[in-house]
C-alpha atoms as a PDB file:
ATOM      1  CA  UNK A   1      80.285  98.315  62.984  1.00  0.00           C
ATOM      2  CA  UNK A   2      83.395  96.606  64.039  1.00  0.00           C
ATOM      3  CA  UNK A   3      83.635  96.263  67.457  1.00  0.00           C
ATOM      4  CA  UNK A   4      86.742  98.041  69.113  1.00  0.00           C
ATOM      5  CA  UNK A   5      88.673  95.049  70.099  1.00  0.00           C
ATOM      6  CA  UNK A   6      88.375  94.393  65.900  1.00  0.00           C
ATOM      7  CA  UNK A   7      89.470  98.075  65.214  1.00  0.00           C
ATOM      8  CA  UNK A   8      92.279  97.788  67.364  1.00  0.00           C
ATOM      9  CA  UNK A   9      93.653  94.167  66.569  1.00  0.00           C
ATOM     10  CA  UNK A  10      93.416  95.449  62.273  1.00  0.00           C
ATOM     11  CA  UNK A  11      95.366  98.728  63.867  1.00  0.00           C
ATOM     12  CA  UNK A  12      98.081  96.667  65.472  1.00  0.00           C
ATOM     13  CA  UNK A  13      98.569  93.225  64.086  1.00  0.00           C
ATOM     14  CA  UNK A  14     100.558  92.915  61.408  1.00  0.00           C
ATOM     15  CA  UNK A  15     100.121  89.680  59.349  1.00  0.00           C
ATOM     16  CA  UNK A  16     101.213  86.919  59.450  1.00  0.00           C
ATOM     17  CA  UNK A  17     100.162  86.341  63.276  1.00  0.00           C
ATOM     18  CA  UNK A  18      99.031  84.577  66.071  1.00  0.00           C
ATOM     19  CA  UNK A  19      96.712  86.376  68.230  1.00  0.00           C
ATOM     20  CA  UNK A  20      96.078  85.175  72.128  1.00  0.00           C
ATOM     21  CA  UNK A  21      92.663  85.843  73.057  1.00  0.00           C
ATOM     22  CA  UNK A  22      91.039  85.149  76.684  1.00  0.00           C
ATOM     23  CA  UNK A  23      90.027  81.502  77.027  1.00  0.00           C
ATOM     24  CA  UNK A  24      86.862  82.152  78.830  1.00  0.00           C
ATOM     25  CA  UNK A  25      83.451  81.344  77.448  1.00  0.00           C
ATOM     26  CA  UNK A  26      82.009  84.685  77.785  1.00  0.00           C
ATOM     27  CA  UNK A  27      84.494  85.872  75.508  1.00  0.00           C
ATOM     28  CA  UNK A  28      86.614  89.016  74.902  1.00  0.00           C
ATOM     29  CA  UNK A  29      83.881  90.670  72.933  1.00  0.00           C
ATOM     30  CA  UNK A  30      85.853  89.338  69.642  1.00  0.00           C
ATOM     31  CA  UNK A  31      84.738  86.470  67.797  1.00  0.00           C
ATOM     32  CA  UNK A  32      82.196  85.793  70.545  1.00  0.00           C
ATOM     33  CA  UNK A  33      82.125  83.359  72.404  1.00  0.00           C
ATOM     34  CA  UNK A  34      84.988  81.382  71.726  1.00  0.00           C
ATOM     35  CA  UNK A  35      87.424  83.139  68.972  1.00  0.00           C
ATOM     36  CA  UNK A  36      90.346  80.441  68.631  1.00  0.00           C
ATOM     37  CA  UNK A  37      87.822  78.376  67.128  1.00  0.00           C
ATOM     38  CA  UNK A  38      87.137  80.809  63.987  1.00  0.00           C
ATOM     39  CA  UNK A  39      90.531  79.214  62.158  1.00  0.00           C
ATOM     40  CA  UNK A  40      90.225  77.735  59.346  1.00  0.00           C
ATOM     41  CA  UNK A  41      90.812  73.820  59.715  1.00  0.00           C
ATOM     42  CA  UNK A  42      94.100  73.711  58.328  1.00  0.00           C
ATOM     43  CA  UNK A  43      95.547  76.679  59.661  1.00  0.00           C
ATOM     44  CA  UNK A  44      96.564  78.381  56.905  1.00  0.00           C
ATOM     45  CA  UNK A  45      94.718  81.861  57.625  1.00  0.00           C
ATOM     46  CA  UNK A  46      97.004  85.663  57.800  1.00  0.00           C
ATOM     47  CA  UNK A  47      96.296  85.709  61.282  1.00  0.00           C
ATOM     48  CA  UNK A  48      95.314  82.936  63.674  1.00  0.00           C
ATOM     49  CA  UNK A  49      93.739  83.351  67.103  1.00  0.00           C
ATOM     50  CA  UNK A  50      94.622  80.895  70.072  1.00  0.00           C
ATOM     51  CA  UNK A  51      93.616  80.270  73.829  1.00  0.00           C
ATOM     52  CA  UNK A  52      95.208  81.220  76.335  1.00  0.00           C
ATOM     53  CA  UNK A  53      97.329  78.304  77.593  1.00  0.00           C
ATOM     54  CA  UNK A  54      98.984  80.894  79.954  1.00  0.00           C
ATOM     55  CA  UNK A  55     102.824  78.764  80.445  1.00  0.00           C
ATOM     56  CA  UNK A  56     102.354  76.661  77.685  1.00  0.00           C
ATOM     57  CA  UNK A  57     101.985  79.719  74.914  1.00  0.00           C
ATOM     58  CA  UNK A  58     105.737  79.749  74.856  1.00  0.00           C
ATOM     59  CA  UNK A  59     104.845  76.634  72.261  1.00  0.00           C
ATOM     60  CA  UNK A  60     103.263  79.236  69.583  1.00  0.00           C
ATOM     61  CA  UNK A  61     107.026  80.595  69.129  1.00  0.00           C
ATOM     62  CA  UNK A  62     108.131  76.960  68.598  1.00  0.00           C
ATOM     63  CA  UNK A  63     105.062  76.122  65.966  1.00  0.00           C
ATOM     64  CA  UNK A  64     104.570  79.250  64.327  1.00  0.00           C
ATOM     65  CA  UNK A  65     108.650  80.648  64.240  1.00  0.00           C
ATOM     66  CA  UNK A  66     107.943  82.703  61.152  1.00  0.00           C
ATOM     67  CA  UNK A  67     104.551  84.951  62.575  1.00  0.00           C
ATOM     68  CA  UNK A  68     104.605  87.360  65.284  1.00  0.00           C
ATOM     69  CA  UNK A  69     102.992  86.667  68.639  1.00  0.00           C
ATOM     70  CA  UNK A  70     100.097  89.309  69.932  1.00  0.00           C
ATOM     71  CA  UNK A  71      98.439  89.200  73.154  1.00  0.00           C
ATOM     72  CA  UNK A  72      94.825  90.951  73.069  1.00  0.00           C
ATOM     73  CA  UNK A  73      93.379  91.695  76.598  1.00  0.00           C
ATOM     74  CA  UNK A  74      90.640  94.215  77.616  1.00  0.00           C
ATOM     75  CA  UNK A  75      92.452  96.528  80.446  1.00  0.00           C
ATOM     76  CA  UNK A  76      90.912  99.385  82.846  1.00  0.00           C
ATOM     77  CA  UNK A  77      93.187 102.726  82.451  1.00  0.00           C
ATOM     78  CA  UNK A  78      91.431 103.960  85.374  1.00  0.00           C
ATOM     79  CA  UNK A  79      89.009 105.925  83.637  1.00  0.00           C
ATOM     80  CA  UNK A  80      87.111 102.742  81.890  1.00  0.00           C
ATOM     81  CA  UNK A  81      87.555  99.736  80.059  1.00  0.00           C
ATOM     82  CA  UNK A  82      90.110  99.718  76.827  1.00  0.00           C
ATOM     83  CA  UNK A  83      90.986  96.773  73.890  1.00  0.00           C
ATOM     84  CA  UNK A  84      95.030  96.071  74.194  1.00  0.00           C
ATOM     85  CA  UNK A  85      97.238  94.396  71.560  1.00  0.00           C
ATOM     86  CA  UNK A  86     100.868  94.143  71.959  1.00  0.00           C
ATOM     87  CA  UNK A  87     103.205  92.072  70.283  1.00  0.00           C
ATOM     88  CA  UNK A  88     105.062  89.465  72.569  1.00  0.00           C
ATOM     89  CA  UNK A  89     108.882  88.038  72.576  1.00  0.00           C
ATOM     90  CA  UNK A  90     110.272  85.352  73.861  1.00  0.00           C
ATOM     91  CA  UNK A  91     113.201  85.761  76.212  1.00  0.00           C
ATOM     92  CA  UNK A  92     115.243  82.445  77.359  1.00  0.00           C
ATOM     93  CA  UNK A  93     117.431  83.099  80.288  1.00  0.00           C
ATOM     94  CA  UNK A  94     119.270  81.794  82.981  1.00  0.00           C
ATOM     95  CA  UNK A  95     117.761  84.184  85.564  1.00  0.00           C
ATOM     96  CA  UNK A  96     114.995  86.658  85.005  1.00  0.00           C
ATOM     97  CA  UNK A  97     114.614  89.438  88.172  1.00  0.00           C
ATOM     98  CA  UNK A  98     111.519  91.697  88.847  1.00  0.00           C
ATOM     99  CA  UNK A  99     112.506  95.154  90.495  1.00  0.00           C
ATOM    100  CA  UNK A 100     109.430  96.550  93.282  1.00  0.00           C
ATOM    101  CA  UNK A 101     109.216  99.761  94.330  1.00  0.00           C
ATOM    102  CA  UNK A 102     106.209 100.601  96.734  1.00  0.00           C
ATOM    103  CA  UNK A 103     105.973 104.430  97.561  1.00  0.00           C
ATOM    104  CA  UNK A 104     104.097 106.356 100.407  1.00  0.00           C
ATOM    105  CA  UNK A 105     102.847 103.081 102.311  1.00  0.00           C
ATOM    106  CA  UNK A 106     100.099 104.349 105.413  1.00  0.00           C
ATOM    107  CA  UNK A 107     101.731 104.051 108.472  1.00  0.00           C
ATOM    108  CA  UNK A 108      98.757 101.906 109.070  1.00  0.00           C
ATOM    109  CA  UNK A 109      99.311  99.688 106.675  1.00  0.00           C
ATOM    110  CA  UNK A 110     100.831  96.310 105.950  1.00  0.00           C
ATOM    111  CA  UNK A 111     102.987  95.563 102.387  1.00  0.00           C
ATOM    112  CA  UNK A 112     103.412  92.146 101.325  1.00  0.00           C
ATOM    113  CA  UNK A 113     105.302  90.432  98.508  1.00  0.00           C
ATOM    114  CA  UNK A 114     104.024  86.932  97.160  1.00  0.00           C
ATOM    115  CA  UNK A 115     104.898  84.916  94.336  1.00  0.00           C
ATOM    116  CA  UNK A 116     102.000  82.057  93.084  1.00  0.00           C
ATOM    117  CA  UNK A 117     102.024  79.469  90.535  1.00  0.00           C
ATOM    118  CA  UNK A 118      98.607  79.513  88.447  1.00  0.00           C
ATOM    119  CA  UNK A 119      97.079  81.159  91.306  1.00  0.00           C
ATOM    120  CA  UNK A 120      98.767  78.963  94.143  1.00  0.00           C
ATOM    121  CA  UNK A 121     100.298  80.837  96.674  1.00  0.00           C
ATOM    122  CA  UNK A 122     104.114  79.862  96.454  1.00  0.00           C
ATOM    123  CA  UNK A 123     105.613  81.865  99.339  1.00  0.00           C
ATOM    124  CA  UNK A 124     105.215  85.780 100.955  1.00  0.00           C
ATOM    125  CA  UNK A 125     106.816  88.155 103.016  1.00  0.00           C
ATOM    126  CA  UNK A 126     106.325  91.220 104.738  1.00  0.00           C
ATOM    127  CA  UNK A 127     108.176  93.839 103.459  1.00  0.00           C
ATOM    128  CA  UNK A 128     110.998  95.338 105.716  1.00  0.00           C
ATOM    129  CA  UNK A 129     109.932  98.305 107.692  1.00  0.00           C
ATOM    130  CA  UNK A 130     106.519  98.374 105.444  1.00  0.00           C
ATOM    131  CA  UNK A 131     104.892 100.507 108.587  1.00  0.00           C
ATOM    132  CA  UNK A 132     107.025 103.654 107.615  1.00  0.00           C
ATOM    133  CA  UNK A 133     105.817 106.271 105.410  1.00  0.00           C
ATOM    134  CA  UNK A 134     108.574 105.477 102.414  1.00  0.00           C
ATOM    135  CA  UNK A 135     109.596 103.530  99.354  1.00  0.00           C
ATOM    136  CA  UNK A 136     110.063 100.175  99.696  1.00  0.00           C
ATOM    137  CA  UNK A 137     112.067  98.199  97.365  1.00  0.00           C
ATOM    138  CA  UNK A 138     111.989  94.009  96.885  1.00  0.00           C
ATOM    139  CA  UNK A 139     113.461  92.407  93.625  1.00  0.00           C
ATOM    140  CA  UNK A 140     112.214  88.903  92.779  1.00  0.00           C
ATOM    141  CA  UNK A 141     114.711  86.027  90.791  1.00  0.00           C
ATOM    142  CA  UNK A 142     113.374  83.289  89.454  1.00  0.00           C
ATOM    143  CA  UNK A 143     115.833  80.872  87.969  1.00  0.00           C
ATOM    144  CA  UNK A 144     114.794  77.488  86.179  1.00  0.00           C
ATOM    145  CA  UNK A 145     114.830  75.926  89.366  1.00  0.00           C
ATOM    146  CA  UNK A 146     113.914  78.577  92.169  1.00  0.00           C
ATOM    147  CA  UNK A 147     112.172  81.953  93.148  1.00  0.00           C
ATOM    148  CA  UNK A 148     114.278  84.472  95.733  1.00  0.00           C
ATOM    149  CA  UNK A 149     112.083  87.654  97.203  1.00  0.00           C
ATOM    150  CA  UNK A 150     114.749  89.853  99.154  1.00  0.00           C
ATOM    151  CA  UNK A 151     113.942  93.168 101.274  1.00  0.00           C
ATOM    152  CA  UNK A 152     112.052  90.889 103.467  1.00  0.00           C
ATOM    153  CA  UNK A 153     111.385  91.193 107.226  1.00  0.00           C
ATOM    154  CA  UNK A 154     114.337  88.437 108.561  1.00  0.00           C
ATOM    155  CA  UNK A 155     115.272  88.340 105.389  1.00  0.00           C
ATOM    156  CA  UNK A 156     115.042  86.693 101.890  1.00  0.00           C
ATOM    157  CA  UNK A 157     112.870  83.914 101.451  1.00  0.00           C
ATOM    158  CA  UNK A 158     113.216  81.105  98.762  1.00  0.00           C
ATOM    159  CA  UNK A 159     111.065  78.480  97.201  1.00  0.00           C
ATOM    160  CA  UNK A 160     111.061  75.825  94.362  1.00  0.00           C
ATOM    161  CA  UNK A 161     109.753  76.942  90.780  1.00  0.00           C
ATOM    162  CA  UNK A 162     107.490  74.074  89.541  1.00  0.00           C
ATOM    163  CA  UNK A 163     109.050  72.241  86.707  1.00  0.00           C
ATOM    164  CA  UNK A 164     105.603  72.360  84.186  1.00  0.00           C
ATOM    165  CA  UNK A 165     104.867  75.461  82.056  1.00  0.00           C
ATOM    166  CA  UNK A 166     103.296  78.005  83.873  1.00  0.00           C
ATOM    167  CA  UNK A 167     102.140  81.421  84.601  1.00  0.00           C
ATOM    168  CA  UNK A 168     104.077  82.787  87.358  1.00  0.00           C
ATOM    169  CA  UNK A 169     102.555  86.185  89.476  1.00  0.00           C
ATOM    170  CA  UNK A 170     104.652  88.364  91.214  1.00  0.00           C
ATOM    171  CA  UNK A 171     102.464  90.484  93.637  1.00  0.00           C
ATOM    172  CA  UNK A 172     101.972  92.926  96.039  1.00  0.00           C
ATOM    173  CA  UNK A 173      99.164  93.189  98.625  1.00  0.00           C
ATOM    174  CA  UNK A 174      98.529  95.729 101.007  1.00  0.00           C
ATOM    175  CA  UNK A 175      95.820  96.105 103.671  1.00  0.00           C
ATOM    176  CA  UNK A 176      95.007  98.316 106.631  1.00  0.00           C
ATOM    177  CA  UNK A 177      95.989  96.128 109.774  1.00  0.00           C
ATOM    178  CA  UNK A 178      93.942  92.709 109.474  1.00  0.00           C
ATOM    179  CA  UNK A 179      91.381  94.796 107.506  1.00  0.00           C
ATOM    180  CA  UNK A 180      91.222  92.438 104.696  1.00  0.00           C
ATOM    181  CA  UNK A 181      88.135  94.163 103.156  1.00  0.00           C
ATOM    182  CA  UNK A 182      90.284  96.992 102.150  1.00  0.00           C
ATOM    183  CA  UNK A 183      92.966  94.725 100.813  1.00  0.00           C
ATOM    184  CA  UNK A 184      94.494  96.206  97.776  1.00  0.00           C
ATOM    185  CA  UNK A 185      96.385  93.087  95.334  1.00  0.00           C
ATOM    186  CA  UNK A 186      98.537  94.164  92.348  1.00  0.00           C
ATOM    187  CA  UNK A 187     100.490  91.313  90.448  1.00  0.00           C
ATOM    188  CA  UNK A 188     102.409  90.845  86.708  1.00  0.00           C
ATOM    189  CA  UNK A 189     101.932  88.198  85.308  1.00  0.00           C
ATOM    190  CA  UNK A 190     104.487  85.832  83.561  1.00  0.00           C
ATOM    191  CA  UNK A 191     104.314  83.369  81.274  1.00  0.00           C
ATOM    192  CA  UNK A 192     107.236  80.742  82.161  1.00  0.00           C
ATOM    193  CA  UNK A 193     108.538  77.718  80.968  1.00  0.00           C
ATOM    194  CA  UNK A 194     112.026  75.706  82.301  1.00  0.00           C
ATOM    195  CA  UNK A 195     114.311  73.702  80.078  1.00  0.00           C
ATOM    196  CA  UNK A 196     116.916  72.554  81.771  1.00  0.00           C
ATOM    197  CA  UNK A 197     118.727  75.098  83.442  1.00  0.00           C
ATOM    198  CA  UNK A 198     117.244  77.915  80.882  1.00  0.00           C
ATOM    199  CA  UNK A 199     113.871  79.909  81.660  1.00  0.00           C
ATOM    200  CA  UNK A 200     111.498  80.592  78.719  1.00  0.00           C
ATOM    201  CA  UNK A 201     109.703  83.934  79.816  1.00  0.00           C
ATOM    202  CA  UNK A 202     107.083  85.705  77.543  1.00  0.00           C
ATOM    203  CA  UNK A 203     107.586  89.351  77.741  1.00  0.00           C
ATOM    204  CA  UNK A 204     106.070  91.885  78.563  1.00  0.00           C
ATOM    205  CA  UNK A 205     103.721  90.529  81.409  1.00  0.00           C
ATOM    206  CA  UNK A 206     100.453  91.838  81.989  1.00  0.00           C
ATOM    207  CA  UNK A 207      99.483  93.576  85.096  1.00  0.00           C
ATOM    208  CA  UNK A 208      96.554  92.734  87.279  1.00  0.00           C
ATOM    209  CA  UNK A 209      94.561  94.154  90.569  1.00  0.00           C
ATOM    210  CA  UNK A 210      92.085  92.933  93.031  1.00  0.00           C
ATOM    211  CA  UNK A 211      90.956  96.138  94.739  1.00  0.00           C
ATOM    212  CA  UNK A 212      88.792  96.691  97.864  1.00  0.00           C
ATOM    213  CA  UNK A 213      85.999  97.579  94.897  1.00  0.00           C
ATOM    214  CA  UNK A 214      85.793  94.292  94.215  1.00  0.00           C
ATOM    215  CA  UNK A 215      86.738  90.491  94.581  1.00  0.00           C
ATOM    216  CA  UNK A 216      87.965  90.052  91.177  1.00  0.00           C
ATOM    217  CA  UNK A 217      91.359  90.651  89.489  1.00  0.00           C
ATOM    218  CA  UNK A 218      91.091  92.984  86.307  1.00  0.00           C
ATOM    219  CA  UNK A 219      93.920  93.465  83.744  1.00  0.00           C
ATOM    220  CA  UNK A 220      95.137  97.085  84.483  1.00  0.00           C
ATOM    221  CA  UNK A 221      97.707  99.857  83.099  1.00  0.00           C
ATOM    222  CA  UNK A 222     100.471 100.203  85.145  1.00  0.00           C
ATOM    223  CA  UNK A 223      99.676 103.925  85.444  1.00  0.00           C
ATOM    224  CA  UNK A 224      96.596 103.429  86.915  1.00  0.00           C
ATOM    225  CA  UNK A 225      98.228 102.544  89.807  1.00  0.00           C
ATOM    226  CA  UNK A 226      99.904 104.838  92.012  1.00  0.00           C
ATOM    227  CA  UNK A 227     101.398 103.070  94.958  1.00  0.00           C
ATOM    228  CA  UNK A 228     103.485 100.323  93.557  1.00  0.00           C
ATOM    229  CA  UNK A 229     105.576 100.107  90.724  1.00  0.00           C
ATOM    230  CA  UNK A 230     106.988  97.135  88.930  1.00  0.00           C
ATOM    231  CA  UNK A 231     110.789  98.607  87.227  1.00  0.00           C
ATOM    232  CA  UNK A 232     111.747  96.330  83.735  1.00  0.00           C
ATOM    233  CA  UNK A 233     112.378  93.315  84.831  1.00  0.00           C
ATOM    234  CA  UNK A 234     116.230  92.130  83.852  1.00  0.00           C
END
């Protein structure tokens, strides 16, 4: 039997294509262990399958402009593990922004907004009156060049985009007091790549958590989480 990561990519994918599949040796339970390397030599099969070269995938659009671009990921819906394809575009823009809406904080607790470069802590801030029971909003911009949070305690903070390809995450973390144990992390992920004065963004990102459960980041749904949102990003 086909597994359902198969079932769901013949369901979905529509040739020809170019399919992104994890990059990790343990695989995605597809092609196992390492599908990308199931092409045929020259290339020349209905649907490819590639690593994922997280900022630098914006270069399958450039070498493959006449297939369509999937992304398959294995994602928890809250009630278990799930195969996910979706079809990816490629946006170029001067300025991309990232709406955040967190909703019925704890009074205990403290909200933070961070921004990291391929897992590199760019620059944070504490959320404006993130101790009171209510919504909280922050919008990220990145340009080319730069990467604004706003709704921050003494205000906006900004800090340098790095010039190389990369996959940009856009996070929020809260945590009860200095209780870092109960630390709850959910980030989108973007793909990103500057030319010039023009952003290449792959769209739509992917959305991962970190909860107190555990010490690793999981691809989720956005509805299986309930105390931050991420609005369309514009």
């Amino acid at each position: 039997r086909a597994s359902r990561e198969v079932q769901e990519l013949r369901s979905t994918v529509r040739a020809p294509a170019v399919v992104v599949v994890p990059a990790r040796q343990d695989g995605p339970y597809i092609l196992h262990p390492r599908g990308f390397l199931a092409n045929s030599p020259d290339l020349s099969d209905a649907t490819l399958y590639a690593a994922d070269l997280m900022g630098r995938n914006a270069e399958l659009f450039d070498r493959y402009p006449n297939r369509s671009i999937y992304r398959l990921q294995v994602v928890d819906d809250g009630h278990g593990s799930r195969p996910d394809v979706r079809q990816l575009l490629r946006v170029r823009t001067n300025e991309l922004t990232i709406p955040i809406v967190t909703s019925s904080a704890p009074s205990t607790a403290n909200v933070t907004v961070y921004v990291a470069d391929d897992g590199h802590v760019l620059d944070q801030c504490t959320l404006a009156n993130a101790s009171a029971a209510q919504s909280e909003r922050s919008d990220v911009r990145v340009t080319a060049t730069t990467v604004a949070i706003s709704g921050c305690q003494g205000g906006a903070v900004v800090t340098g985009l790095p010039s190389e390809p990369s996959t940009l995450s856009v996070g929020v973390s809260r945590a009860a007091g200095t209780d870092l144990a109960r630390r709850d992390d959910v980030e989108q992920r973007y793909w990103l790549r500057p030319r010039g004065d023009v952003l290449d963004c792959i769209t739509p990102p992917d959305t991962w958590r970190r909860s107190s459960r555990d010490g690793d980041f999981r691809v989720v749904t956005d509805e299986s989480v309930d105390w931050v949102r991420f609005d369309r990003a514009r």
